[in-house]
N, C-alpha and C. Protein backbone atom coordinates (compact mmCIF):
# COMPACT_ATOMS: atom_id res chain seq x y z
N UNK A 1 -122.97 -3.59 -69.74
CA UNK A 1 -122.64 -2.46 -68.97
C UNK A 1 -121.82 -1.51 -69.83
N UNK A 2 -121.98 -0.23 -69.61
CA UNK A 2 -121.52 0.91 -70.74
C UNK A 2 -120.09 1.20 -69.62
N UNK A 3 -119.42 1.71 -70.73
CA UNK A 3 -118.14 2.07 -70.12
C UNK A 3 -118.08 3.53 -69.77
N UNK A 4 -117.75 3.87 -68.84
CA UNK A 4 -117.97 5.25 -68.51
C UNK A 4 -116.24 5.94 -69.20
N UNK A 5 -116.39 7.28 -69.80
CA UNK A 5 -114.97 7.37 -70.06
C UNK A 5 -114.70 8.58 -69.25
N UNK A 6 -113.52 8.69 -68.63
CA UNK A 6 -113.23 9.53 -67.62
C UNK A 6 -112.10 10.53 -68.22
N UNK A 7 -112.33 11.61 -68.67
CA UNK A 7 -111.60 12.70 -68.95
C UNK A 7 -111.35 13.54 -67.95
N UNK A 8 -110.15 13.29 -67.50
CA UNK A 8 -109.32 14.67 -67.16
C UNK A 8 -108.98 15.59 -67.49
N UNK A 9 -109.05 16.51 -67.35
CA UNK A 9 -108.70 17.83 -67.97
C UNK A 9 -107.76 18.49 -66.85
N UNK A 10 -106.26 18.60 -67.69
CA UNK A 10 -105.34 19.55 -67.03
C UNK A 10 -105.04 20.75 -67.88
N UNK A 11 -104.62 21.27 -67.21
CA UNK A 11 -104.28 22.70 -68.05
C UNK A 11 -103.15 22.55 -68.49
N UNK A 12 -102.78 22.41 -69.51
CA UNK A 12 -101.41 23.04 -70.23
C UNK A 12 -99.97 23.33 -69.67
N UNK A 13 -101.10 24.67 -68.54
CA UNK A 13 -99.68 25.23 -68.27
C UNK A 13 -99.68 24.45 -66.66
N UNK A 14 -100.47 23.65 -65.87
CA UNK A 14 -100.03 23.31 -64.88
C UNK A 14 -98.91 21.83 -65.53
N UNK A 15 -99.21 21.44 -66.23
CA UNK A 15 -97.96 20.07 -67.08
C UNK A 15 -97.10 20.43 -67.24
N UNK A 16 -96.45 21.58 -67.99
CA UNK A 16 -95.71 22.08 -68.46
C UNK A 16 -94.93 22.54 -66.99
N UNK A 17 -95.68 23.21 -66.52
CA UNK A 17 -94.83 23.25 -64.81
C UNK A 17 -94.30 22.45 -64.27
N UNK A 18 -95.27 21.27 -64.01
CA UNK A 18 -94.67 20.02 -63.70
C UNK A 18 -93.75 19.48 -64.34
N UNK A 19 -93.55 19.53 -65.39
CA UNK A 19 -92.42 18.84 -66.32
C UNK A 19 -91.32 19.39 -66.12
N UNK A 20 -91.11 20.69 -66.33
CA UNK A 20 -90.23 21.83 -65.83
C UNK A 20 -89.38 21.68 -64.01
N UNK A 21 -90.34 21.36 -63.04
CA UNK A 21 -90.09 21.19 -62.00
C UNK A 21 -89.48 19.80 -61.38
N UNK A 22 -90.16 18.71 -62.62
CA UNK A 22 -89.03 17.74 -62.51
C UNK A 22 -88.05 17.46 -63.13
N UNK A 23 -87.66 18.29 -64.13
CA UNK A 23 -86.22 18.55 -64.88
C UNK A 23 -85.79 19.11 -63.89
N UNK A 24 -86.27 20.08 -63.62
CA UNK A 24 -85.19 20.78 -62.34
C UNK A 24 -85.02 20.04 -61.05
N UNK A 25 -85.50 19.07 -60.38
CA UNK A 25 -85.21 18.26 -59.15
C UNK A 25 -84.23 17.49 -59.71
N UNK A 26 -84.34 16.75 -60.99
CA UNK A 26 -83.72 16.02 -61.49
C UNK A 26 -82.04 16.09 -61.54
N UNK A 27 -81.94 16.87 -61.73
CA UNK A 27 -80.28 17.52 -61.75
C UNK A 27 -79.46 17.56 -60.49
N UNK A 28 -80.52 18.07 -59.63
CA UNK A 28 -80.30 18.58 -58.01
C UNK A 28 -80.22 17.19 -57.46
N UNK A 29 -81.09 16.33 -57.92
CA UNK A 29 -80.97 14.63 -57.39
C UNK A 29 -79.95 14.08 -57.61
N UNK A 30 -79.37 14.25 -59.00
CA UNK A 30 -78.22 13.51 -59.46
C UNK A 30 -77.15 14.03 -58.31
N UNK A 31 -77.07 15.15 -58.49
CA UNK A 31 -75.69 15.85 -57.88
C UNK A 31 -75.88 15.47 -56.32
N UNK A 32 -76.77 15.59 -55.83
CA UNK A 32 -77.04 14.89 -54.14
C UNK A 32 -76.25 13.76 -54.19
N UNK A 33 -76.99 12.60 -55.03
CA UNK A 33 -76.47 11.10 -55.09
C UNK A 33 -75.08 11.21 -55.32
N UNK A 34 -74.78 11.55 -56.55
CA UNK A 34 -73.50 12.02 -56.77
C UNK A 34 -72.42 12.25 -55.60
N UNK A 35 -72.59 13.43 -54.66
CA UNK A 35 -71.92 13.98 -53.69
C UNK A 35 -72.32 12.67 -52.44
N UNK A 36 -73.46 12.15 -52.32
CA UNK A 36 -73.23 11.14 -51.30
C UNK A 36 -72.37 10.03 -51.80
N UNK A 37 -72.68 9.38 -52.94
CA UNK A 37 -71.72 8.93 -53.20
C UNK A 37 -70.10 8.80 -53.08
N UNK A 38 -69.53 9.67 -53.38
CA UNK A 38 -67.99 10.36 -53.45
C UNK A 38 -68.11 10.18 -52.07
N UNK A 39 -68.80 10.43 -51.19
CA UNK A 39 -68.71 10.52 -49.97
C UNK A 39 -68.35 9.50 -48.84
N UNK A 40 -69.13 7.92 -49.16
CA UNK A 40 -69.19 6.96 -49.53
C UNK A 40 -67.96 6.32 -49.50
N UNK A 41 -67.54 6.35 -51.00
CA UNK A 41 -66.44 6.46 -51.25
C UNK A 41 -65.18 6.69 -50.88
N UNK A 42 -65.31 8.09 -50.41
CA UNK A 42 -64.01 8.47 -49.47
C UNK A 42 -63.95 7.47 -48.31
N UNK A 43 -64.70 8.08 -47.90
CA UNK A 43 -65.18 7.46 -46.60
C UNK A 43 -64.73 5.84 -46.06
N UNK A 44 -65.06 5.11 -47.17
CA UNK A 44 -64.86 3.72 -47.62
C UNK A 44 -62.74 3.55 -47.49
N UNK A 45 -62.86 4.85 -48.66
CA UNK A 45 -61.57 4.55 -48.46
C UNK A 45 -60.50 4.61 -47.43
N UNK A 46 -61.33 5.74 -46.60
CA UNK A 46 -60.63 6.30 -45.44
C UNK A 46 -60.36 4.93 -44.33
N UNK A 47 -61.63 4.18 -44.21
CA UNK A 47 -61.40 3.11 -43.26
C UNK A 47 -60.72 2.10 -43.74
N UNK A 48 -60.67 1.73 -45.03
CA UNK A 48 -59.82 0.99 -45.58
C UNK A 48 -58.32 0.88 -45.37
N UNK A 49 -57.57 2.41 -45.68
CA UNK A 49 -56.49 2.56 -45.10
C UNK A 49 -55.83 2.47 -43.59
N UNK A 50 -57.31 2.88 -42.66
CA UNK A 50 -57.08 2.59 -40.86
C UNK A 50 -57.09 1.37 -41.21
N UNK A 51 -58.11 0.35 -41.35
CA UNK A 51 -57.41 -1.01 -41.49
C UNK A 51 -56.40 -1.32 -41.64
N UNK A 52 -55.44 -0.89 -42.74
CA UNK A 52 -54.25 -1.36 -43.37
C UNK A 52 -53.07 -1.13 -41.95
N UNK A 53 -53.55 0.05 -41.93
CA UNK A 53 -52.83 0.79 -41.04
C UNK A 53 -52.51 0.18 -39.84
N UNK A 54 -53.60 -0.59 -39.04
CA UNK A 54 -53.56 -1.10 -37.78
C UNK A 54 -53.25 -2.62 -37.78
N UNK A 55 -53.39 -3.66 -39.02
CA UNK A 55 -53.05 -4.47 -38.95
C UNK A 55 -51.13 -4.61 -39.11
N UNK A 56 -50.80 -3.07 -40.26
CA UNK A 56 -49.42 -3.03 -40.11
C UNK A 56 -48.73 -2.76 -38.77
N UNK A 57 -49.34 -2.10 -37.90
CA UNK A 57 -48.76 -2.01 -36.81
C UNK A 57 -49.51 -3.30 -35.91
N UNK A 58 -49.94 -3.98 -35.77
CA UNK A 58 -50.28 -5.45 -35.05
C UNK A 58 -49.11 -6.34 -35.54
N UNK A 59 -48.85 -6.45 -37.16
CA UNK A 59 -47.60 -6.89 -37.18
C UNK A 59 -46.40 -6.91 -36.63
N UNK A 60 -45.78 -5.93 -36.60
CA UNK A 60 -44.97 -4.73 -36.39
C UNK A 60 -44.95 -5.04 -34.63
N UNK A 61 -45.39 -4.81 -33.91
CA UNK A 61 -45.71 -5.09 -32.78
C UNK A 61 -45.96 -6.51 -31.86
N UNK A 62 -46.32 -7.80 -33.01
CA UNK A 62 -46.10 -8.91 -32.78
C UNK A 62 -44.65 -9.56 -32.87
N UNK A 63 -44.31 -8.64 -34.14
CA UNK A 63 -43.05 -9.24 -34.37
C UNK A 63 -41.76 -8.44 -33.58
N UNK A 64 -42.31 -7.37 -32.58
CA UNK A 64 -41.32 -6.47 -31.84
C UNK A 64 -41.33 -7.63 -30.71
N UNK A 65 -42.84 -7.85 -30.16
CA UNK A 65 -42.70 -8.57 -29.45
C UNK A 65 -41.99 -9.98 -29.22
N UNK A 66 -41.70 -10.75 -29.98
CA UNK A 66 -40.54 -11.87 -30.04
C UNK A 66 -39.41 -11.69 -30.02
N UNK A 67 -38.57 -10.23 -30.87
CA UNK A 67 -37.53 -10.12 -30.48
C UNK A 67 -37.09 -9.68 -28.98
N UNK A 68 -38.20 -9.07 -28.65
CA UNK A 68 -38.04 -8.10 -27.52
C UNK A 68 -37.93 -10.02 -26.33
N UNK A 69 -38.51 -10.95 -26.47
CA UNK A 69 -38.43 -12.04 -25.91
C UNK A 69 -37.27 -13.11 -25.96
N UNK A 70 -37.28 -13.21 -26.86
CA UNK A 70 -35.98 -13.84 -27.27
C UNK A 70 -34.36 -13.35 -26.46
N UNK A 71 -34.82 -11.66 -26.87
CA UNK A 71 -33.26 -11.02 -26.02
C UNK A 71 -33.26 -11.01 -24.99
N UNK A 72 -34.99 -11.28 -24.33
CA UNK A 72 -35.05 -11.41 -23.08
C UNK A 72 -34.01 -12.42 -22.30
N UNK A 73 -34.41 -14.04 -22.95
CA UNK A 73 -33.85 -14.71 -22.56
C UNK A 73 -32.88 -15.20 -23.16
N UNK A 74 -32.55 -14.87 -24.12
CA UNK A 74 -30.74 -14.93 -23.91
C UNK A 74 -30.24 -14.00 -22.92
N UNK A 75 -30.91 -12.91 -22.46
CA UNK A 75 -29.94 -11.64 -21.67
C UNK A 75 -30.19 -12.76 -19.93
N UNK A 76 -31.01 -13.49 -20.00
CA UNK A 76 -31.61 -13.62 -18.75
C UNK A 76 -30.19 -15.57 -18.65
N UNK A 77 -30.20 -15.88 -19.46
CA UNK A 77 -29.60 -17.01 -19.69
C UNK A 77 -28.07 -16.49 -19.69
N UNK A 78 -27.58 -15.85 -20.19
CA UNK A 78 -26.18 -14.82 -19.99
C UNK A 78 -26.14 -14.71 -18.55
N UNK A 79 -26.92 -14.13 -17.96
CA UNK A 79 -26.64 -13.85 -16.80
C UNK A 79 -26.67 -15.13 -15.53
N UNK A 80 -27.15 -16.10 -15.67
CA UNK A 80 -26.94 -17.11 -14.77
C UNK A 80 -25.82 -18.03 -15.42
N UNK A 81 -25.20 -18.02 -16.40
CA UNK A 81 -23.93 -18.54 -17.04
C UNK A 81 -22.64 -17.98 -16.49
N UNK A 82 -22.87 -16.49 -16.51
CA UNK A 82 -21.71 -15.52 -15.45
C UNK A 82 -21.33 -16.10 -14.60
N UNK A 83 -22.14 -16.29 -13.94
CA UNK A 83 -22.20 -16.52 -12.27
C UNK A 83 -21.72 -18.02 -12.07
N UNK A 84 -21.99 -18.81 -13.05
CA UNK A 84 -21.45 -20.13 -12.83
C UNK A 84 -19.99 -19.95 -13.23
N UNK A 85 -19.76 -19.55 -14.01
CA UNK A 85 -18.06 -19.23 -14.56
C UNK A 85 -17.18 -19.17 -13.77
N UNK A 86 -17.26 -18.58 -12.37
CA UNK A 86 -15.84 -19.06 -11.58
C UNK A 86 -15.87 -19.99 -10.79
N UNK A 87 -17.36 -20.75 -10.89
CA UNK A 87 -17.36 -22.06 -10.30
C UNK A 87 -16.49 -23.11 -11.18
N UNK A 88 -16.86 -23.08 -12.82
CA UNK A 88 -16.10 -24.02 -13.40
C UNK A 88 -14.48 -23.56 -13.80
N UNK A 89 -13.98 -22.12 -13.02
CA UNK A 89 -12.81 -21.88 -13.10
C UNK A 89 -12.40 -22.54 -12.08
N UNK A 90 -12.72 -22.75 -10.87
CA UNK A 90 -12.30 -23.63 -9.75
C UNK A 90 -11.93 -25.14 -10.23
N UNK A 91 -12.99 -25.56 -11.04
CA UNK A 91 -12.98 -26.87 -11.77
C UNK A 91 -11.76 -27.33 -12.12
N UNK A 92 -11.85 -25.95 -13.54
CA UNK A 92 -10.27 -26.37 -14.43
C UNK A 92 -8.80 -26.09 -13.44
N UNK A 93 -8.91 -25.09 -11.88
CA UNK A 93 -7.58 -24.93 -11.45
C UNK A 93 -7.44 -26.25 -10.68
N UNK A 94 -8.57 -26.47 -10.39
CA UNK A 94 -8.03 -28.49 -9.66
C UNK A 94 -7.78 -29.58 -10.24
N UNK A 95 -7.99 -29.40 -11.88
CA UNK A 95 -7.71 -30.38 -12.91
C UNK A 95 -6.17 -30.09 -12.63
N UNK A 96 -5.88 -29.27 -13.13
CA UNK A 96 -4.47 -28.67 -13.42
C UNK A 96 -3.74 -28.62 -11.94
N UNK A 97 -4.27 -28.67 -10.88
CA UNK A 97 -3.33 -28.57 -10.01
C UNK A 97 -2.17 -29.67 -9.72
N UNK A 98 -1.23 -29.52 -9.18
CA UNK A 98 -0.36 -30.56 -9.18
C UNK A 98 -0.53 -31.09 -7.91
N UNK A 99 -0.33 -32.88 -7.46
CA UNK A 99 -0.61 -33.70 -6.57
C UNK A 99 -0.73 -33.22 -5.18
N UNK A 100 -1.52 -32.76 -4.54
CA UNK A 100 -1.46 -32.43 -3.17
C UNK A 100 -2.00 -33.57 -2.21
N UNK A 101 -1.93 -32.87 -0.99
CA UNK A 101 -2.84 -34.31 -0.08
C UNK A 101 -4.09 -34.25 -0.32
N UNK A 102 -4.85 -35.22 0.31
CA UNK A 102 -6.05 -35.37 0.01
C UNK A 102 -7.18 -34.50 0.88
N UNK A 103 -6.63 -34.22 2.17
CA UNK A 103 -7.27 -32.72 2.74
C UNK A 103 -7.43 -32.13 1.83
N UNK A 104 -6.44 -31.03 1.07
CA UNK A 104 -6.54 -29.96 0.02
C UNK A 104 -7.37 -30.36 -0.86
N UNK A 105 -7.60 -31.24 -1.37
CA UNK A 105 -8.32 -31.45 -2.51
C UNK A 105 -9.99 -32.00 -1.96
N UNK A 106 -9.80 -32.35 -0.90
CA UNK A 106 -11.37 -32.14 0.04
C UNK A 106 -11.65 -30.99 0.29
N UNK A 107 -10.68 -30.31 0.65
CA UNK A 107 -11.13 -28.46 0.63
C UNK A 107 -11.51 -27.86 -0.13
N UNK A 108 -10.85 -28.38 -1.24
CA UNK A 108 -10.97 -27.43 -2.76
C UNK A 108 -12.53 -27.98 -3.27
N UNK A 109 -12.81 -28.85 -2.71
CA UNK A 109 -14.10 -29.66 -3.58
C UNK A 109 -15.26 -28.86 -3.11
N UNK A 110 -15.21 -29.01 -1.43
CA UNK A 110 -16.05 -28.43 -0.31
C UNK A 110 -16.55 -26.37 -0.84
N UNK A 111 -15.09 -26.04 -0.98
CA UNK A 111 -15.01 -24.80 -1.15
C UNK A 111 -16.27 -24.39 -2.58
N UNK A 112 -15.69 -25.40 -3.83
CA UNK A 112 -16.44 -25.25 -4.62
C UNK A 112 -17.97 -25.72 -5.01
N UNK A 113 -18.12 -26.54 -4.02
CA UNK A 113 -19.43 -27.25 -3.97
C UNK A 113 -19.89 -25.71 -3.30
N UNK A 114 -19.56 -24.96 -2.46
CA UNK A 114 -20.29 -24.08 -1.50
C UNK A 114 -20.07 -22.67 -2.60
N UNK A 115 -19.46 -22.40 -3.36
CA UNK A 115 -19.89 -21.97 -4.24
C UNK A 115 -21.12 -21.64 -4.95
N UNK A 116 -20.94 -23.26 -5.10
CA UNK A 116 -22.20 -23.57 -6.35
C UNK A 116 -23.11 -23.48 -6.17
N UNK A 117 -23.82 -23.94 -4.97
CA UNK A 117 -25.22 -23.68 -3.91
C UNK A 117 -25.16 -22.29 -3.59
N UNK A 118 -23.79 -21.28 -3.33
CA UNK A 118 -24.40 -19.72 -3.21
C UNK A 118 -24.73 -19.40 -4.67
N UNK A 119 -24.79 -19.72 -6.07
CA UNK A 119 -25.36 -19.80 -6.92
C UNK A 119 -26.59 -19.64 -7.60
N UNK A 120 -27.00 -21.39 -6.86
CA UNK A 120 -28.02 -21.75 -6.82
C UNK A 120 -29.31 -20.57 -5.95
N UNK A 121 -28.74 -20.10 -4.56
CA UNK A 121 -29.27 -19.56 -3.51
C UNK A 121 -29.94 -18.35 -4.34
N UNK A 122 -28.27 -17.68 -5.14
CA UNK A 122 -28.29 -16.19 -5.80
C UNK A 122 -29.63 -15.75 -6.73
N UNK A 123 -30.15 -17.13 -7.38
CA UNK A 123 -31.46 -17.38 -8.35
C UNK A 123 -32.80 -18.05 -7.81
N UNK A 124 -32.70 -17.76 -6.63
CA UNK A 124 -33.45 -18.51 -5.89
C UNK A 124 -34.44 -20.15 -6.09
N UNK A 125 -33.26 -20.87 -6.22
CA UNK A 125 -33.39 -22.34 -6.40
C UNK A 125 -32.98 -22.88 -4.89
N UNK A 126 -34.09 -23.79 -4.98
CA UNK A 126 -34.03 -24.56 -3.24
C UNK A 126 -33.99 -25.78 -3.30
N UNK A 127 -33.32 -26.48 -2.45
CA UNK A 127 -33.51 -27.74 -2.70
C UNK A 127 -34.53 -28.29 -1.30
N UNK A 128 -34.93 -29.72 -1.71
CA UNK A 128 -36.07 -30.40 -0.58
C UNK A 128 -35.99 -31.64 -0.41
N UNK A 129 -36.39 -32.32 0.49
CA UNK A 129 -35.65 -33.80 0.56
C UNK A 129 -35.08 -34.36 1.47
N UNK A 130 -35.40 -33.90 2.51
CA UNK A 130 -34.56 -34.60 3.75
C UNK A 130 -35.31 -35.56 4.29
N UNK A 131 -34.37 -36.35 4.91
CA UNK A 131 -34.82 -37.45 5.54
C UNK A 131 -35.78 -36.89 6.99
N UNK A 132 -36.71 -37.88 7.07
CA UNK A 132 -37.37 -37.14 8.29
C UNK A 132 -38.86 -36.64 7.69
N UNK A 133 -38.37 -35.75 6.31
CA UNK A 133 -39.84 -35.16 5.94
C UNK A 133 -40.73 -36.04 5.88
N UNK A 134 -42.14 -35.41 5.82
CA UNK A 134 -43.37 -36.11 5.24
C UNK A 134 -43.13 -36.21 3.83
N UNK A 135 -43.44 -37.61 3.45
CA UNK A 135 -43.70 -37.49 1.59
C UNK A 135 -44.90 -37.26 1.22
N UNK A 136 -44.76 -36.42 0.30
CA UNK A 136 -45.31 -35.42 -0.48
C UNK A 136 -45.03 -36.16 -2.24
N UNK A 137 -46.49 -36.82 -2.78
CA UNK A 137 -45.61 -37.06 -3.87
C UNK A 137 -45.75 -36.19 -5.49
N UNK A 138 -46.34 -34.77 -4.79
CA UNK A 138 -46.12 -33.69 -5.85
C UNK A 138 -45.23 -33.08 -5.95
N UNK A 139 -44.09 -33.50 -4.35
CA UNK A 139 -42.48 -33.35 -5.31
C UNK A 139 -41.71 -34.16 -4.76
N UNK A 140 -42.14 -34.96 -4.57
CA UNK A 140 -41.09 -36.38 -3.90
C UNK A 140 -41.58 -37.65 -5.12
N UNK A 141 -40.38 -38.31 -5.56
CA UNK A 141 -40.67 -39.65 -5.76
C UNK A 141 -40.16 -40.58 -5.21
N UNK A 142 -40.96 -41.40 -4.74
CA UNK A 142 -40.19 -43.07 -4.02
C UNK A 142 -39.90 -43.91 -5.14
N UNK A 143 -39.23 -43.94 -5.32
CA UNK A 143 -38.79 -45.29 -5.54
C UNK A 143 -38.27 -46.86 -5.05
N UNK A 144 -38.18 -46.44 -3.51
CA UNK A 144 -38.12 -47.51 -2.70
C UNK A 144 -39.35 -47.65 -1.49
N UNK A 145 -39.31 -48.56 -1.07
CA UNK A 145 -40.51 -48.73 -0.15
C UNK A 145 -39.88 -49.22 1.37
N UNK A 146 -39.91 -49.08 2.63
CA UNK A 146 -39.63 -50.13 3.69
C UNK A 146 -40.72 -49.97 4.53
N UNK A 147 -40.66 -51.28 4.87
CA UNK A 147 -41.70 -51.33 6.31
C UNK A 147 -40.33 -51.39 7.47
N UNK A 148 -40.65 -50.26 8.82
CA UNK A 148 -39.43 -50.00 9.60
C UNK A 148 -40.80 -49.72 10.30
N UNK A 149 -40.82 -50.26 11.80
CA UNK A 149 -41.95 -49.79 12.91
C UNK A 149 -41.32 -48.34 13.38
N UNK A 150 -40.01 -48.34 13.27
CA UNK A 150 -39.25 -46.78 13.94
C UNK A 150 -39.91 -45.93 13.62
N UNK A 151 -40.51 -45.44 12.13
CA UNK A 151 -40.71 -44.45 11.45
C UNK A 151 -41.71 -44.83 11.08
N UNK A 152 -42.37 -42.69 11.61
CA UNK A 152 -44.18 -43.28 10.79
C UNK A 152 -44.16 -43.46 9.74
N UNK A 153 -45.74 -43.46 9.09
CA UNK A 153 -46.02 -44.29 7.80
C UNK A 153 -45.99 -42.43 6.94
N UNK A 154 -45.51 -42.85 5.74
CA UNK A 154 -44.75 -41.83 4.83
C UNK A 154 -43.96 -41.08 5.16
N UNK A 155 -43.31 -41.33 6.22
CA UNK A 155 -42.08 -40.60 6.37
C UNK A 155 -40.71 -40.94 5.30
N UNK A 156 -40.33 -39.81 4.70
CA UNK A 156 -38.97 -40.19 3.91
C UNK A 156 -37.68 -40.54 4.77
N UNK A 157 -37.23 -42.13 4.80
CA UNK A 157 -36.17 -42.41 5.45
C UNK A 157 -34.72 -42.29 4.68
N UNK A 158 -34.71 -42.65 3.64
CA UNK A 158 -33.34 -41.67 2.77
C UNK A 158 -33.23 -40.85 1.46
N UNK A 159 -32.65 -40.49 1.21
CA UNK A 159 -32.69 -39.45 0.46
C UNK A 159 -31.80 -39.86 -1.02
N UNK A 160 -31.99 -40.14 -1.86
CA UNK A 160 -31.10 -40.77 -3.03
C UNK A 160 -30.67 -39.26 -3.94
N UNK A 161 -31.58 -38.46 -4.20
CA UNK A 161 -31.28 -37.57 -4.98
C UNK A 161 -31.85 -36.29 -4.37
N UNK A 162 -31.02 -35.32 -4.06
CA UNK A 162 -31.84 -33.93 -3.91
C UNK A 162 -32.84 -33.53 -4.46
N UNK A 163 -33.58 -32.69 -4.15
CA UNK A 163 -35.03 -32.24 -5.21
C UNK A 163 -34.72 -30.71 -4.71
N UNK A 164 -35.09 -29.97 -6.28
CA UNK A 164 -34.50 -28.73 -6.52
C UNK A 164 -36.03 -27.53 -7.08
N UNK A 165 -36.47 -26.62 -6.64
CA UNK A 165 -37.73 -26.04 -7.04
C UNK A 165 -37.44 -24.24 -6.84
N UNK A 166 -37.94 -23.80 -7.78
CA UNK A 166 -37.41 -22.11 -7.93
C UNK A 166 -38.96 -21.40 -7.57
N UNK A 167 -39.06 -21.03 -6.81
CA UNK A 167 -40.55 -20.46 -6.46
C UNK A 167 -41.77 -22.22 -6.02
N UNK A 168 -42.75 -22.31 -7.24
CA UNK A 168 -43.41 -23.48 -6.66
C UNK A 168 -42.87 -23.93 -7.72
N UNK A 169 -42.17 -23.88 -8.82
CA UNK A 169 -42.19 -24.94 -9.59
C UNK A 169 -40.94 -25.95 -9.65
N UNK A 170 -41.41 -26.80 -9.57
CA UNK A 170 -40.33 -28.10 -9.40
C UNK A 170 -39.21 -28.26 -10.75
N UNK A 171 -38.16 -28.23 -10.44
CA UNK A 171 -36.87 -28.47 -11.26
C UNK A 171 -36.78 -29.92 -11.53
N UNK A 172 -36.73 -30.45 -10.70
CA UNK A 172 -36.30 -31.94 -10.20
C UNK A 172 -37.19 -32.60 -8.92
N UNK A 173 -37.98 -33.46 -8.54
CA UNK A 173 -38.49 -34.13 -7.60
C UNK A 173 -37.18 -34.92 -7.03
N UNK A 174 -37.32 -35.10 -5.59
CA UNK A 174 -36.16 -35.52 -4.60
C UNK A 174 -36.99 -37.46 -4.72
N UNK A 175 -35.18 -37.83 -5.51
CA UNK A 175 -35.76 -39.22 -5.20
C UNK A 175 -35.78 -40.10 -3.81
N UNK A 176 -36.59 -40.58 -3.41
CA UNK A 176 -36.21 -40.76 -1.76
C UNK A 176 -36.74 -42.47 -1.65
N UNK A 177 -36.49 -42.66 -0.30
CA UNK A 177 -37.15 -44.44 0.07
C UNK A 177 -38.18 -43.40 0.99
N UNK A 178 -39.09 -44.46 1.34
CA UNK A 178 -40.30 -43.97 2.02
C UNK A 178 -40.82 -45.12 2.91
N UNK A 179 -41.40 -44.71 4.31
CA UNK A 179 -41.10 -46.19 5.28
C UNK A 179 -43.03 -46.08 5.46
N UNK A 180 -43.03 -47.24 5.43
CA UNK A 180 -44.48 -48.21 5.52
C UNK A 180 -44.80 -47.08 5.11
């Protein structure tokens, strides 16, 4: 089989155009890329710095937040310490008092026990636990048991320790006996 040879024929001056026309895109390309580039770039950098920027203030703001907690509760712990303070001034004036009868010093006890519970009241701490109640043992604990036909079955018949709770949450469970 013969080889066929295929001549093209361009003109001169249409090459020379062409050559010309891609020197000239050529330049205009660079500088495009170029300018997107830089652009890019900035750009890049611009979010780079909001990053920096927002994690410094997440810091900044985490760590406001602990102090801002901390003073919370010391300011919040200060303030229920106050309030106990002239209860244990009562304390130290009955240490120090000199021998009276034993009325007075039942008064003085009474007086300051009633104190201490308007205290307690002032922060709203309650106590629970009486004899009589139903036991409940999500805030009652028995520790004693009786079988007594008097009293229905889980009724709390004495009361060993008060039980103390500030809203629902339990301070202390009331230790109690509990009948059949």
């Amino acid at each position: 089989m013969a080889k066929k040879k295929i001549d093209i024929e361009t003109p001169d001056e249409e090459i020379d155009t062409q050559a010309e026309e891609k020197e000239q895109e050529t330049p205009q390309a660079e500088e495009v890329e170029q300018t997107i580039e830089e652009k890019l770039v900035a750009e890049l950098a611009a979010q780079k710095e909001a990053y920096l920027r927002l994690a410094a203030e997440y810091d900044n703001f985490r760590k406001r937040t602990a102090k801002e907690k901390e003073e919370s509760f010391t300011s919040a712990k200060a303030t229920v310490f106050e309030d106990f303070l002239p209860v244990l001034d009562n304390f130290d004036r009955a240490l120090i008092a000199e021998a009276s009868t034993v009325d007075d010093f039942k008064k003085g006890v009474e007086m300051t026990y009633t104190q201490f519970t308007d205290v307690f009241k002032k922060f709203g701490v309650e106590t629970f636990g009486e004899a009589g109640e139903k036991f409940d043992p999500n805030i009652h604990n028995a520790v004693m048991h009786v079988d007594d036909e008097s009293f229905e079955a889980n009724v709390i018949t004495d009361v060993f320790q008060k039980g103390y709770k500030i809203n629902d949450r339990i301070l202390r469970p009331a230790m109690v006996k509990v009948a059949n």
